[in-house]
PDB file of N, CA and C in Angstrom:
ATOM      1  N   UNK A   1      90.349 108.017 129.785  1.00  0.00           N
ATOM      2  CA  UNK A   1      91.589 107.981 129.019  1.00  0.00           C
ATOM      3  C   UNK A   1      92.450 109.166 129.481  1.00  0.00           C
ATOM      4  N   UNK A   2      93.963 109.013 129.721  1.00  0.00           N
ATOM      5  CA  UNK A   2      94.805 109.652 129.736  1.00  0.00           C
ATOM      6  C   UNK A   2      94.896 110.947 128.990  1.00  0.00           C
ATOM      7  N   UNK A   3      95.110 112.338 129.190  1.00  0.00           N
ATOM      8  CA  UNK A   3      95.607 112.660 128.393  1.00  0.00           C
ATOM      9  C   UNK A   3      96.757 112.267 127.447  1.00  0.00           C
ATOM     10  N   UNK A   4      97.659 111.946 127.924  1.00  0.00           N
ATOM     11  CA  UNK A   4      98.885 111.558 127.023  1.00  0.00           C
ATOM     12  C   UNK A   4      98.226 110.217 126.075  1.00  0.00           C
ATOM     13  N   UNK A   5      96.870 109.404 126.680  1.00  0.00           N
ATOM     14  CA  UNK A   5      96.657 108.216 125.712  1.00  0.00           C
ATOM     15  C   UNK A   5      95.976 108.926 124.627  1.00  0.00           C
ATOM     16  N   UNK A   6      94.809 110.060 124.829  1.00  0.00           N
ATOM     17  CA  UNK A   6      94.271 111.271 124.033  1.00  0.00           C
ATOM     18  C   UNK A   6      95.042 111.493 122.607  1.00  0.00           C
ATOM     19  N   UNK A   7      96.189 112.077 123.326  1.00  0.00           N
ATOM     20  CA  UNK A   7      97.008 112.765 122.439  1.00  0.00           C
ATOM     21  C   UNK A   7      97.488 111.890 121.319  1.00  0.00           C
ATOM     22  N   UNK A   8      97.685 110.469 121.721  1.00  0.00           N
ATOM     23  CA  UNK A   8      97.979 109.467 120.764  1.00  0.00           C
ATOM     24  C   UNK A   8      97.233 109.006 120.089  1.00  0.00           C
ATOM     25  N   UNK A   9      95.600 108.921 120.681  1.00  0.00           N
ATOM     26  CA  UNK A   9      94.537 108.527 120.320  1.00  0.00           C
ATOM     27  C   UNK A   9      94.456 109.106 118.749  1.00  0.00           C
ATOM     28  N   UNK A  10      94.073 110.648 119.184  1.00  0.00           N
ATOM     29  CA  UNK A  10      94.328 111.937 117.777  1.00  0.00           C
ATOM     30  C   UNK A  10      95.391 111.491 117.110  1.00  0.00           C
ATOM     31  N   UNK A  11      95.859 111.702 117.457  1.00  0.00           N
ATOM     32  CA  UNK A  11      97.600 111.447 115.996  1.00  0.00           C
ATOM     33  C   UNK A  11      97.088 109.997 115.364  1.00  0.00           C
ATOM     34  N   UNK A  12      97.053 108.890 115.897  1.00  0.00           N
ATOM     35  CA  UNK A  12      96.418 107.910 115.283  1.00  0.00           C
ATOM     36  C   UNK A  12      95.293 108.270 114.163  1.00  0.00           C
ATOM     37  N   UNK A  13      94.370 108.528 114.851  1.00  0.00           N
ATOM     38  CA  UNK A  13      93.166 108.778 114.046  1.00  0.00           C
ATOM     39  C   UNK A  13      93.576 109.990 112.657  1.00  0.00           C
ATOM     40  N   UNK A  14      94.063 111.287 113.173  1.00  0.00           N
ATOM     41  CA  UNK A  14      94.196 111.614 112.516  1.00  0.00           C
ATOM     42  C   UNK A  14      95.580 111.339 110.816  1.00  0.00           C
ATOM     43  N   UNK A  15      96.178 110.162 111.654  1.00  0.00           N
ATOM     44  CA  UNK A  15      97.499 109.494 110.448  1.00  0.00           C
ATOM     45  C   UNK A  15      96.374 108.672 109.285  1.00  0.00           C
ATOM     46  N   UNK A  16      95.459 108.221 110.033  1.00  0.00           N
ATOM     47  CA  UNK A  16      94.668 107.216 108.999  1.00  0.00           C
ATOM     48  C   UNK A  16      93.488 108.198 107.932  1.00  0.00           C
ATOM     49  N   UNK A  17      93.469 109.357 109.012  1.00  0.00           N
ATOM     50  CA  UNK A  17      92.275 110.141 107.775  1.00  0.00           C
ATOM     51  C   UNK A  17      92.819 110.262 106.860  1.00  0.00           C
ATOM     52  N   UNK A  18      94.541 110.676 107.040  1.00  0.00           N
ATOM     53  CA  UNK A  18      95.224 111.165 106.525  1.00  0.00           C
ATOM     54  C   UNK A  18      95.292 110.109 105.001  1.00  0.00           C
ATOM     55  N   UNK A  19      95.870 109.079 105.235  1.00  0.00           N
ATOM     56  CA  UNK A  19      96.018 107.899 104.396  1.00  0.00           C
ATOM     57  C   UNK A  19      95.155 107.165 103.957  1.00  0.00           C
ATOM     58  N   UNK A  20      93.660 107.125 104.677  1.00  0.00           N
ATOM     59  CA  UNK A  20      92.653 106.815 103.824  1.00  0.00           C
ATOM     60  C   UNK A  20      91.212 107.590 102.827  1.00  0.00           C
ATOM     61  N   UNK A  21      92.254 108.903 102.984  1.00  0.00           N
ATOM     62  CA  UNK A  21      91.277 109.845 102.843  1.00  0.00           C
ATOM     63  C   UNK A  21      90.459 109.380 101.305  1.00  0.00           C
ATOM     64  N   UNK A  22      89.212 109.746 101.369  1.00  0.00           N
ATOM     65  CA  UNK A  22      88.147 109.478  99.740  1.00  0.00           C
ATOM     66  C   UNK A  22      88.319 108.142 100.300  1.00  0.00           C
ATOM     67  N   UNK A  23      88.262 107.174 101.046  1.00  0.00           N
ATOM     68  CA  UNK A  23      87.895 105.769 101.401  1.00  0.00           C
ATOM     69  C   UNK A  23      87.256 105.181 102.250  1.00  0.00           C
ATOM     70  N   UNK A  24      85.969 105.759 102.591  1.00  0.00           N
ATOM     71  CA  UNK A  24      85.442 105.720 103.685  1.00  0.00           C
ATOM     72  C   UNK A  24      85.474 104.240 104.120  1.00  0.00           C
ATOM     73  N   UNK A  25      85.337 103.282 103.424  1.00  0.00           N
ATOM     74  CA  UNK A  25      85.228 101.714 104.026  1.00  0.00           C
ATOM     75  C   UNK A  25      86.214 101.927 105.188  1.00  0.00           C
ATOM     76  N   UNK A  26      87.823 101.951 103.958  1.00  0.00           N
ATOM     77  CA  UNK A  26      89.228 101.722 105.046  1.00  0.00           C
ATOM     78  C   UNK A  26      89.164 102.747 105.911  1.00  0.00           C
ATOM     79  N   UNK A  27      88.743 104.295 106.171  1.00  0.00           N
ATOM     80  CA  UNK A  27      88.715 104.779 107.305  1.00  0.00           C
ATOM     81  C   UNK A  27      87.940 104.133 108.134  1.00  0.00           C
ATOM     82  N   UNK A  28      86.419 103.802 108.048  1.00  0.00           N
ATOM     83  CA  UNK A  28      85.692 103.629 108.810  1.00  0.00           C
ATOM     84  C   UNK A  28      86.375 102.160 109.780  1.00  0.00           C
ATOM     85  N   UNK A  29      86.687 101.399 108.639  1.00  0.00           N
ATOM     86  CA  UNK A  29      87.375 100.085 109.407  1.00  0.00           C
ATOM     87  C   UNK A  29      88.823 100.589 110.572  1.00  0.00           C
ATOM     88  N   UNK A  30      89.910 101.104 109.311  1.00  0.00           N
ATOM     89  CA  UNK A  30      90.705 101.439 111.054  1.00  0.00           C
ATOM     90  C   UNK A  30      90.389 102.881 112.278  1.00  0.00           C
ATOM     91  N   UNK A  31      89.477 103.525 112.070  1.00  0.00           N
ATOM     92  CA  UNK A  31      88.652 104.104 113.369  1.00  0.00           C
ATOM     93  C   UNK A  31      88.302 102.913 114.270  1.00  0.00           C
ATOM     94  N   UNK A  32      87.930 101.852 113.657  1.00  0.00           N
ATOM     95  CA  UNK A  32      87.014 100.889 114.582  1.00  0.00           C
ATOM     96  C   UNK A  32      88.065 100.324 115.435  1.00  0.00           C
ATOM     97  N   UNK A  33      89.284  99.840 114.459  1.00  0.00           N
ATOM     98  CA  UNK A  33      90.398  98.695 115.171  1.00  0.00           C
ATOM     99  C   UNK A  33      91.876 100.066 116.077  1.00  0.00           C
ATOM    100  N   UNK A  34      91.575 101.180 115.847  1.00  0.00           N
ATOM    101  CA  UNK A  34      92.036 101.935 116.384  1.00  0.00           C
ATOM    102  C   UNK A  34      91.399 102.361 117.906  1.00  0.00           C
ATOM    103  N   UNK A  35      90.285 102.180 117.843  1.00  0.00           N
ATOM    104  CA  UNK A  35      89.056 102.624 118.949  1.00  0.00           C
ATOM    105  C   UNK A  35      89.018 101.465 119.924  1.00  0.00           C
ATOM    106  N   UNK A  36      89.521 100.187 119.680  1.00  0.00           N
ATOM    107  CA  UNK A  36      89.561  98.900 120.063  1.00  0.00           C
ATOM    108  C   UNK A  36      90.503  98.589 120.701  1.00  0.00           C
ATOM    109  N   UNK A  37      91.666  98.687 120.035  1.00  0.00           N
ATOM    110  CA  UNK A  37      93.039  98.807 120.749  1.00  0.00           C
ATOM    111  C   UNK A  37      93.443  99.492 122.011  1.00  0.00           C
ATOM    112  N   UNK A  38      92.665 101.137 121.736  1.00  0.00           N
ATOM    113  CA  UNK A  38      92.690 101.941 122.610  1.00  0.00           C
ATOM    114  C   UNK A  38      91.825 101.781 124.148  1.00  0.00           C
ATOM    115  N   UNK A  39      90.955 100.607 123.355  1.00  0.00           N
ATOM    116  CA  UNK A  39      89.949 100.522 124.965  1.00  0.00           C
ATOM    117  C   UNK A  39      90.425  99.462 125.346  1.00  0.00           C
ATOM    118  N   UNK A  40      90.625  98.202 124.662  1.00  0.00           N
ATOM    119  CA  UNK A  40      91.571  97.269 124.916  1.00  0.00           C
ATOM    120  C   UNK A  40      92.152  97.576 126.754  1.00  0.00           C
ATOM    121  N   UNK A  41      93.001  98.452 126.177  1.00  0.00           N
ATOM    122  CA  UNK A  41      94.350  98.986 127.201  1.00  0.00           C
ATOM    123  C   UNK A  41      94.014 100.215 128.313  1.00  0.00           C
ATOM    124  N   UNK A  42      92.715 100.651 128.036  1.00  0.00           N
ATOM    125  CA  UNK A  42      92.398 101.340 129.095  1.00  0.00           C
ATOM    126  C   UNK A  42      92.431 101.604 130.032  1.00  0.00           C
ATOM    127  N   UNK A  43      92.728 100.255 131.102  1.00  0.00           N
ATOM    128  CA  UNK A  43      92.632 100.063 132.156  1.00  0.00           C
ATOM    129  C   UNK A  43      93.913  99.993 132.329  1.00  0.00           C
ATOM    130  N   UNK A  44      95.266 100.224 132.013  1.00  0.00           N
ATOM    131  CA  UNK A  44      96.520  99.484 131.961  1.00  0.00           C
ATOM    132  C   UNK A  44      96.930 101.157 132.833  1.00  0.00           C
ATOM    133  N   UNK A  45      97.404 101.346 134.397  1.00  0.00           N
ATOM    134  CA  UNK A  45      98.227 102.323 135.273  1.00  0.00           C
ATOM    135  C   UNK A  45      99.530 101.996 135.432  1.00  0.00           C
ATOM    136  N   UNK A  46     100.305 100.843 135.103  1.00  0.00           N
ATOM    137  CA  UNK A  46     101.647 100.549 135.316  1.00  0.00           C
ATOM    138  C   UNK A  46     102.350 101.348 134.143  1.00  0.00           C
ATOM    139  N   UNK A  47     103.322 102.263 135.226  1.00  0.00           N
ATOM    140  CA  UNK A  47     103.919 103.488 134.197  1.00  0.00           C
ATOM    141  C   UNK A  47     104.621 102.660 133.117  1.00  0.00           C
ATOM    142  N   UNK A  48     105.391 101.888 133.280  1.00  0.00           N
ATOM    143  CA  UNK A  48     106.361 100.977 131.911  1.00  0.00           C
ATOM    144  C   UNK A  48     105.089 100.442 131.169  1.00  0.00           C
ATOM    145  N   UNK A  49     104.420 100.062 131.555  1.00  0.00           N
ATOM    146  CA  UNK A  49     103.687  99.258 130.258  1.00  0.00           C
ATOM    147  C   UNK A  49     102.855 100.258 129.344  1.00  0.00           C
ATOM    148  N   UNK A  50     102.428 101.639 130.126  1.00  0.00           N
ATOM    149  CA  UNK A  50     101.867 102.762 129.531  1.00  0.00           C
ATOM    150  C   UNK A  50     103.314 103.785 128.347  1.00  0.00           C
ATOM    151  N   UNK A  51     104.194 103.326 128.823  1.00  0.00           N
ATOM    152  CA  UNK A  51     105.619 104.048 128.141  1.00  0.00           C
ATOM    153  C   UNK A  51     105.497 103.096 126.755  1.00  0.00           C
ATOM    154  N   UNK A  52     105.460 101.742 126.938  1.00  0.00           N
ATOM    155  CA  UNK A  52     105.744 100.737 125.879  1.00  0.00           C
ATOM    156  C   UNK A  52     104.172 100.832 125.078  1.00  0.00           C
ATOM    157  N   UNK A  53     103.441 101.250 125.397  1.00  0.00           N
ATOM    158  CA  UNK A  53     102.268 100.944 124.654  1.00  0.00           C
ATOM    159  C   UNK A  53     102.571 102.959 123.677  1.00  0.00           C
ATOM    160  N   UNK A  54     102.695 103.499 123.791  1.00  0.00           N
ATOM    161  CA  UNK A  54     102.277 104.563 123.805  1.00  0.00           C
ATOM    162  C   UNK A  54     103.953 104.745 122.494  1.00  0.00           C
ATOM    163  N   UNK A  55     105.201 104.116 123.120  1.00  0.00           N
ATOM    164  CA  UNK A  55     105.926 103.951 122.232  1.00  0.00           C
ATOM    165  C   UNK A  55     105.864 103.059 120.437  1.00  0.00           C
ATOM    166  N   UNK A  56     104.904 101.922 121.444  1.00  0.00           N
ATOM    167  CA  UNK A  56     104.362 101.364 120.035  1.00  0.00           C
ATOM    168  C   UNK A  56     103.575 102.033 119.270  1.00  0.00           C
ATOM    169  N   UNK A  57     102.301 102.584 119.854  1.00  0.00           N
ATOM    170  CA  UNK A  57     101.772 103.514 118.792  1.00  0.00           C
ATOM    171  C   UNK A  57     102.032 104.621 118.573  1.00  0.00           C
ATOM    172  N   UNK A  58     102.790 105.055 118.890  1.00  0.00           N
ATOM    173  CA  UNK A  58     103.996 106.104 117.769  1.00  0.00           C
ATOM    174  C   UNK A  58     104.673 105.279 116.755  1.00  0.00           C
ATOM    175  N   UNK A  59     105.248 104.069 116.666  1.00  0.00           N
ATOM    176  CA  UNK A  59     105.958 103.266 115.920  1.00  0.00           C
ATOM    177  C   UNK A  59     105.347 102.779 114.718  1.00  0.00           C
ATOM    178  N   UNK A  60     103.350 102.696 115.381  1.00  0.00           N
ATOM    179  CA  UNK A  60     102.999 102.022 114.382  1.00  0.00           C
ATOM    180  C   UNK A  60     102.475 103.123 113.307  1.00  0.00           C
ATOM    181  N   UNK A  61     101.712 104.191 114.080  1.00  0.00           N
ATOM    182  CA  UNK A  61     101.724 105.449 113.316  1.00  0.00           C
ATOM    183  C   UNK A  61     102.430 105.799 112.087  1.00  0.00           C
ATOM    184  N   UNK A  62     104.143 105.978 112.686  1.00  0.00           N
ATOM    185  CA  UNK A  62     104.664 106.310 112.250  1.00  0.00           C
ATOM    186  C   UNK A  62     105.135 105.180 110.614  1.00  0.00           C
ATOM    187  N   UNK A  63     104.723 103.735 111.125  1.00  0.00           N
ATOM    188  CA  UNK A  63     104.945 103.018 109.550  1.00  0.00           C
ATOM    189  C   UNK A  63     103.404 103.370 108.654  1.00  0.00           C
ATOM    190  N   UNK A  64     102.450 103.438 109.388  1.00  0.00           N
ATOM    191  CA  UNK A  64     101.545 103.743 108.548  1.00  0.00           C
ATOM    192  C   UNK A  64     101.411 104.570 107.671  1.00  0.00           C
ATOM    193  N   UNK A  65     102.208 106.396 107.991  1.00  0.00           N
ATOM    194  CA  UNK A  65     102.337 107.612 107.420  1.00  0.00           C
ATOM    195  C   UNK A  65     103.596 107.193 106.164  1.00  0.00           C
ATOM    196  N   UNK A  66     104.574 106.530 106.551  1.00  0.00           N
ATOM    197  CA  UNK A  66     105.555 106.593 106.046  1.00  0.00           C
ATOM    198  C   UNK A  66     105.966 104.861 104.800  1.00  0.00           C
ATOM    199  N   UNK A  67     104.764 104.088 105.309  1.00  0.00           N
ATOM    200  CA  UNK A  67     104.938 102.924 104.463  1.00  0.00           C
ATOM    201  C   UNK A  67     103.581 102.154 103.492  1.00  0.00           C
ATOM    202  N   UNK A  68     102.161 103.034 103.916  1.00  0.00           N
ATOM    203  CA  UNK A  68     100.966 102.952 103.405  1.00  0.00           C
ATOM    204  C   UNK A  68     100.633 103.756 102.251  1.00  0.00           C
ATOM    205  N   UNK A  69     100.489 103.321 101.715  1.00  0.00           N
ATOM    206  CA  UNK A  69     100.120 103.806 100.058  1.00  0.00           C
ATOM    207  C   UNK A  69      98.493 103.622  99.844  1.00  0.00           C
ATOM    208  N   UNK A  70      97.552 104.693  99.338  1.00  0.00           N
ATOM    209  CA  UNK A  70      96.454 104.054  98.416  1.00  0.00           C
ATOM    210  C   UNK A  70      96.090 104.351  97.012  1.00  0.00           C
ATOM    211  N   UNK A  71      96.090 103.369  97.018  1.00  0.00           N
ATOM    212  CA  UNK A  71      95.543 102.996  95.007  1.00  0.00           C
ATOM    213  C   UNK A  71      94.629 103.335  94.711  1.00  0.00           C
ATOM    214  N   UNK A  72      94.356 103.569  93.661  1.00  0.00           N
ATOM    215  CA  UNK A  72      93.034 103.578  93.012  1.00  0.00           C
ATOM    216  C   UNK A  72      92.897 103.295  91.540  1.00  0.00           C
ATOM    217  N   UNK A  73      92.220 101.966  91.582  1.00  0.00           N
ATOM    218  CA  UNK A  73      92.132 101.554  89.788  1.00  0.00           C
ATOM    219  C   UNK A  73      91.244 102.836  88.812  1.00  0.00           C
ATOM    220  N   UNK A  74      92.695 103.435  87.701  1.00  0.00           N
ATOM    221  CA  UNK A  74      92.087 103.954  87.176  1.00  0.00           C
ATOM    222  C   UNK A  74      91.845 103.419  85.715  1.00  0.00           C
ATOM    223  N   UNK A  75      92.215 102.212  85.770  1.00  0.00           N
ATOM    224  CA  UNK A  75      91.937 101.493  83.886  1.00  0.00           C
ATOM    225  C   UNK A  75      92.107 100.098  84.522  1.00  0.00           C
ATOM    226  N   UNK A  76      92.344  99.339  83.186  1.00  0.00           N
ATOM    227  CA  UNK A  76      92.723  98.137  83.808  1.00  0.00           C
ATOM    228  C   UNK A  76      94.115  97.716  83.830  1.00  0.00           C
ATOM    229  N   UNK A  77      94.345  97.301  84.839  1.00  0.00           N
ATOM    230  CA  UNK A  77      96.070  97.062  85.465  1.00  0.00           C
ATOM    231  C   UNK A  77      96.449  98.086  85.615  1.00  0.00           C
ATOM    232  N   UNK A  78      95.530  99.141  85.669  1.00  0.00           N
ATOM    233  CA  UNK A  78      96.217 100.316  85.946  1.00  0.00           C
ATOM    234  C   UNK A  78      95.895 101.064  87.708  1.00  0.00           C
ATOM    235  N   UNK A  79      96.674 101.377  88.220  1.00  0.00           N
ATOM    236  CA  UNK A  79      96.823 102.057  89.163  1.00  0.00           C
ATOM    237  C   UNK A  79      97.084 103.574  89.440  1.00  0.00           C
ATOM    238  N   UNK A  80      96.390 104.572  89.890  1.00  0.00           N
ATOM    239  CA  UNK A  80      97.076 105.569  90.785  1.00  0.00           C
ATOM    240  C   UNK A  80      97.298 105.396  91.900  1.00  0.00           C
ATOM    241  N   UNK A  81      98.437 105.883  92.480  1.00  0.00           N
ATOM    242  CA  UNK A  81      99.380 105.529  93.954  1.00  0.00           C
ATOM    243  C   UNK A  81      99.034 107.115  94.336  1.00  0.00           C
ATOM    244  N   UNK A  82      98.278 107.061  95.671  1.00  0.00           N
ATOM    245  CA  UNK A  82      98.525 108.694  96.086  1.00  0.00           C
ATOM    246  C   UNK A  82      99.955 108.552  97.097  1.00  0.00           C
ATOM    247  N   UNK A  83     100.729 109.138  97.174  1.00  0.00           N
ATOM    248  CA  UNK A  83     101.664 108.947  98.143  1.00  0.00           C
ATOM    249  C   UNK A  83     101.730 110.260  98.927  1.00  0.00           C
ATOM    250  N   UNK A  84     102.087 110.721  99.550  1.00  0.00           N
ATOM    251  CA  UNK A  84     102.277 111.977 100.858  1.00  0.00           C
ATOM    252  C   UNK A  84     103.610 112.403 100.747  1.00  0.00           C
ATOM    253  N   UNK A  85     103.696 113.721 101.848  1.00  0.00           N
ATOM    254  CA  UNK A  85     105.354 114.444 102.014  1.00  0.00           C
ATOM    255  C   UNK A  85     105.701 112.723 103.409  1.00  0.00           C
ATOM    256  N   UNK A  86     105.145 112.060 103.813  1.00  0.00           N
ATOM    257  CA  UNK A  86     105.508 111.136 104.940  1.00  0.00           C
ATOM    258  C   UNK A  86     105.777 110.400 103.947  1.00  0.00           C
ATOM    259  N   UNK A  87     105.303 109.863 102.983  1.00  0.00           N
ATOM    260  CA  UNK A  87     105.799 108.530 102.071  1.00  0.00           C
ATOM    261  C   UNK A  87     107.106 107.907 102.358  1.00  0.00           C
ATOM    262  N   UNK A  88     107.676 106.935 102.493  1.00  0.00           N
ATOM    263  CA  UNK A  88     109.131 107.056 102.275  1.00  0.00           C
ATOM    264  C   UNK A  88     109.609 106.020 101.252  1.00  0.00           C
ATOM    265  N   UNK A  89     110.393 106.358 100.273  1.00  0.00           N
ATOM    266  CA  UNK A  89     110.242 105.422  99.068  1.00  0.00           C
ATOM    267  C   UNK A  89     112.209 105.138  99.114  1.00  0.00           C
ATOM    268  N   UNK A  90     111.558 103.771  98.781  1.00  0.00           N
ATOM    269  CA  UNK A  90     113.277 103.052  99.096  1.00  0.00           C
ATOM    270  C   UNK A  90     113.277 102.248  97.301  1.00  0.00           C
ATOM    271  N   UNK A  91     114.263 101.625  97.416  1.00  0.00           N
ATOM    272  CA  UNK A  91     114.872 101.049  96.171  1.00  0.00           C
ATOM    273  C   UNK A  91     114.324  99.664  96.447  1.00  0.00           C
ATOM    274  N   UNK A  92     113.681  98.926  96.061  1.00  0.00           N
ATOM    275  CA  UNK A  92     113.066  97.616  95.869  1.00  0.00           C
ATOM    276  C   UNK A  92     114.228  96.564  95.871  1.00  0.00           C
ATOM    277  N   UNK A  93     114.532  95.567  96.524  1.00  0.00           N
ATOM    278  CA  UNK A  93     115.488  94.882  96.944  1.00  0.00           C
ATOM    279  C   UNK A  93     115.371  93.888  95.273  1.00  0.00           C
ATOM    280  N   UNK A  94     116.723  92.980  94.639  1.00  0.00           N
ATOM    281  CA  UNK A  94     116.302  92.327  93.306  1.00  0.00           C
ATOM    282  C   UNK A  94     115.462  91.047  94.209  1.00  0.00           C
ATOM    283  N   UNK A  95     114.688  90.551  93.266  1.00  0.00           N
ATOM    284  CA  UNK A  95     113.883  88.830  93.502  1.00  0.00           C
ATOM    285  C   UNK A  95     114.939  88.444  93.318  1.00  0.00           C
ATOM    286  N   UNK A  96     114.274  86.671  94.062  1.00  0.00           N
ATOM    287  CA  UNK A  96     115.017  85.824  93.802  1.00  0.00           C
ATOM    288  C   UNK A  96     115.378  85.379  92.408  1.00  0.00           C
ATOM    289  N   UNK A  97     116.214  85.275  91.642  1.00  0.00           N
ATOM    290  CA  UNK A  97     116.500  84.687  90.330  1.00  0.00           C
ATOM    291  C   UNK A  97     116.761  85.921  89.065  1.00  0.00           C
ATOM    292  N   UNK A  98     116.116  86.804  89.894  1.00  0.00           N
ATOM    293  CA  UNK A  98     116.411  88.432  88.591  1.00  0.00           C
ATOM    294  C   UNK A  98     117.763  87.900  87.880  1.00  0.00           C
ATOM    295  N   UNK A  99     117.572  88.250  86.853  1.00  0.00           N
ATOM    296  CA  UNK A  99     118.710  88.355  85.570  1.00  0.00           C
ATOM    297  C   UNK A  99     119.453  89.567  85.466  1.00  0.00           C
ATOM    298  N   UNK A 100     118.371  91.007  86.185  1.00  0.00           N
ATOM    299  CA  UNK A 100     119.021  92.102  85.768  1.00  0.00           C
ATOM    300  C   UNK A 100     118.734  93.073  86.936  1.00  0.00           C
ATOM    301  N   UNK A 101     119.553  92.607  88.248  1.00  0.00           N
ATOM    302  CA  UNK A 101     118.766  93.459  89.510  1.00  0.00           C
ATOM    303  C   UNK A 101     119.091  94.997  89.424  1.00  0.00           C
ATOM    304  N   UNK A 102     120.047  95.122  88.361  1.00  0.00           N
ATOM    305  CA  UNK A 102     120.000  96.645  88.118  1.00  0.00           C
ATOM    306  C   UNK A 102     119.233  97.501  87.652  1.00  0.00           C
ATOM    307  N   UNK A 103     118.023  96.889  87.411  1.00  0.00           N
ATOM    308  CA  UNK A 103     117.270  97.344  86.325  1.00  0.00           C
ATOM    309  C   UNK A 103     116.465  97.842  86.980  1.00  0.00           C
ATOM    310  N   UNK A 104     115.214  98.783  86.499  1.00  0.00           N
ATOM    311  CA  UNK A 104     114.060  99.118  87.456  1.00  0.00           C
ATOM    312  C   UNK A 104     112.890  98.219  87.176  1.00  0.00           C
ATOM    313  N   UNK A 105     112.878  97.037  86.473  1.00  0.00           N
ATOM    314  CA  UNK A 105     111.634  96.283  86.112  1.00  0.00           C
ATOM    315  C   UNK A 105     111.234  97.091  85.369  1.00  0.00           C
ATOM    316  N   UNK A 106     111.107  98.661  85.382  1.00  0.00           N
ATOM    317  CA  UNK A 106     109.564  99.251  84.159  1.00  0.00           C
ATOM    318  C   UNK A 106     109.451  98.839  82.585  1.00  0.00           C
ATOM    319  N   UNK A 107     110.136  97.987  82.016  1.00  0.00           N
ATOM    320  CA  UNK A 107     110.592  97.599  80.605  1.00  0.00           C
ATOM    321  C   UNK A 107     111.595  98.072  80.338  1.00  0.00           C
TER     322      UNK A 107
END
């Protein structure tokens, strides 16, 4: 492996400790499909396709840090959301048919 594939390798790995941390299942699972991807493409020396791969996983990284949330049931229907300083929290678009898209849904 490349250094420069290395370097992405880490940032990967380390975005998911990050976001699945206390979850060993979901870490252990994307280590695996992260480790896969990466060997996948191993063999790939054509400089553009190494630019585009290397751009994607910065891209995908970067939705994972910034659009992955984990829960944790702490009652019933109840949720804690851990979210991060990467979180990025937007305004929820209204459903189809809302009566009151101004509203925040919370009651």
């Amino acid at each position: 492996m490349s250094k420069e594939a290395l370097k992405h390798y880490r940032r990967f790995i380390k975005a998911c400790k990050c976001l699945f941390r206390n979850d060993k299942v979901a870490l252990d699972a994307a280590k695996v499909r992260v480790r896969a991807e990466f060997r996948k493409n191993k063999d790939v020396t054509d400089t553009e396709q190494l630019k585009n791969l290397f751009i994607y996983s910065e891209q995908t990284e970067r939705y994972l840090r910034q659009n992955v949330v984990q829960a944790t049931l702490v009652g019933e229907n109840t949720y804690r959301v851990r979210l991060t300083s990467d979180t990025v929290l937007e305004k929820n678009a209204p459903l189809p048919g809302d009566r009151h898209p101004s509203s925040s849904g919370c009651g």
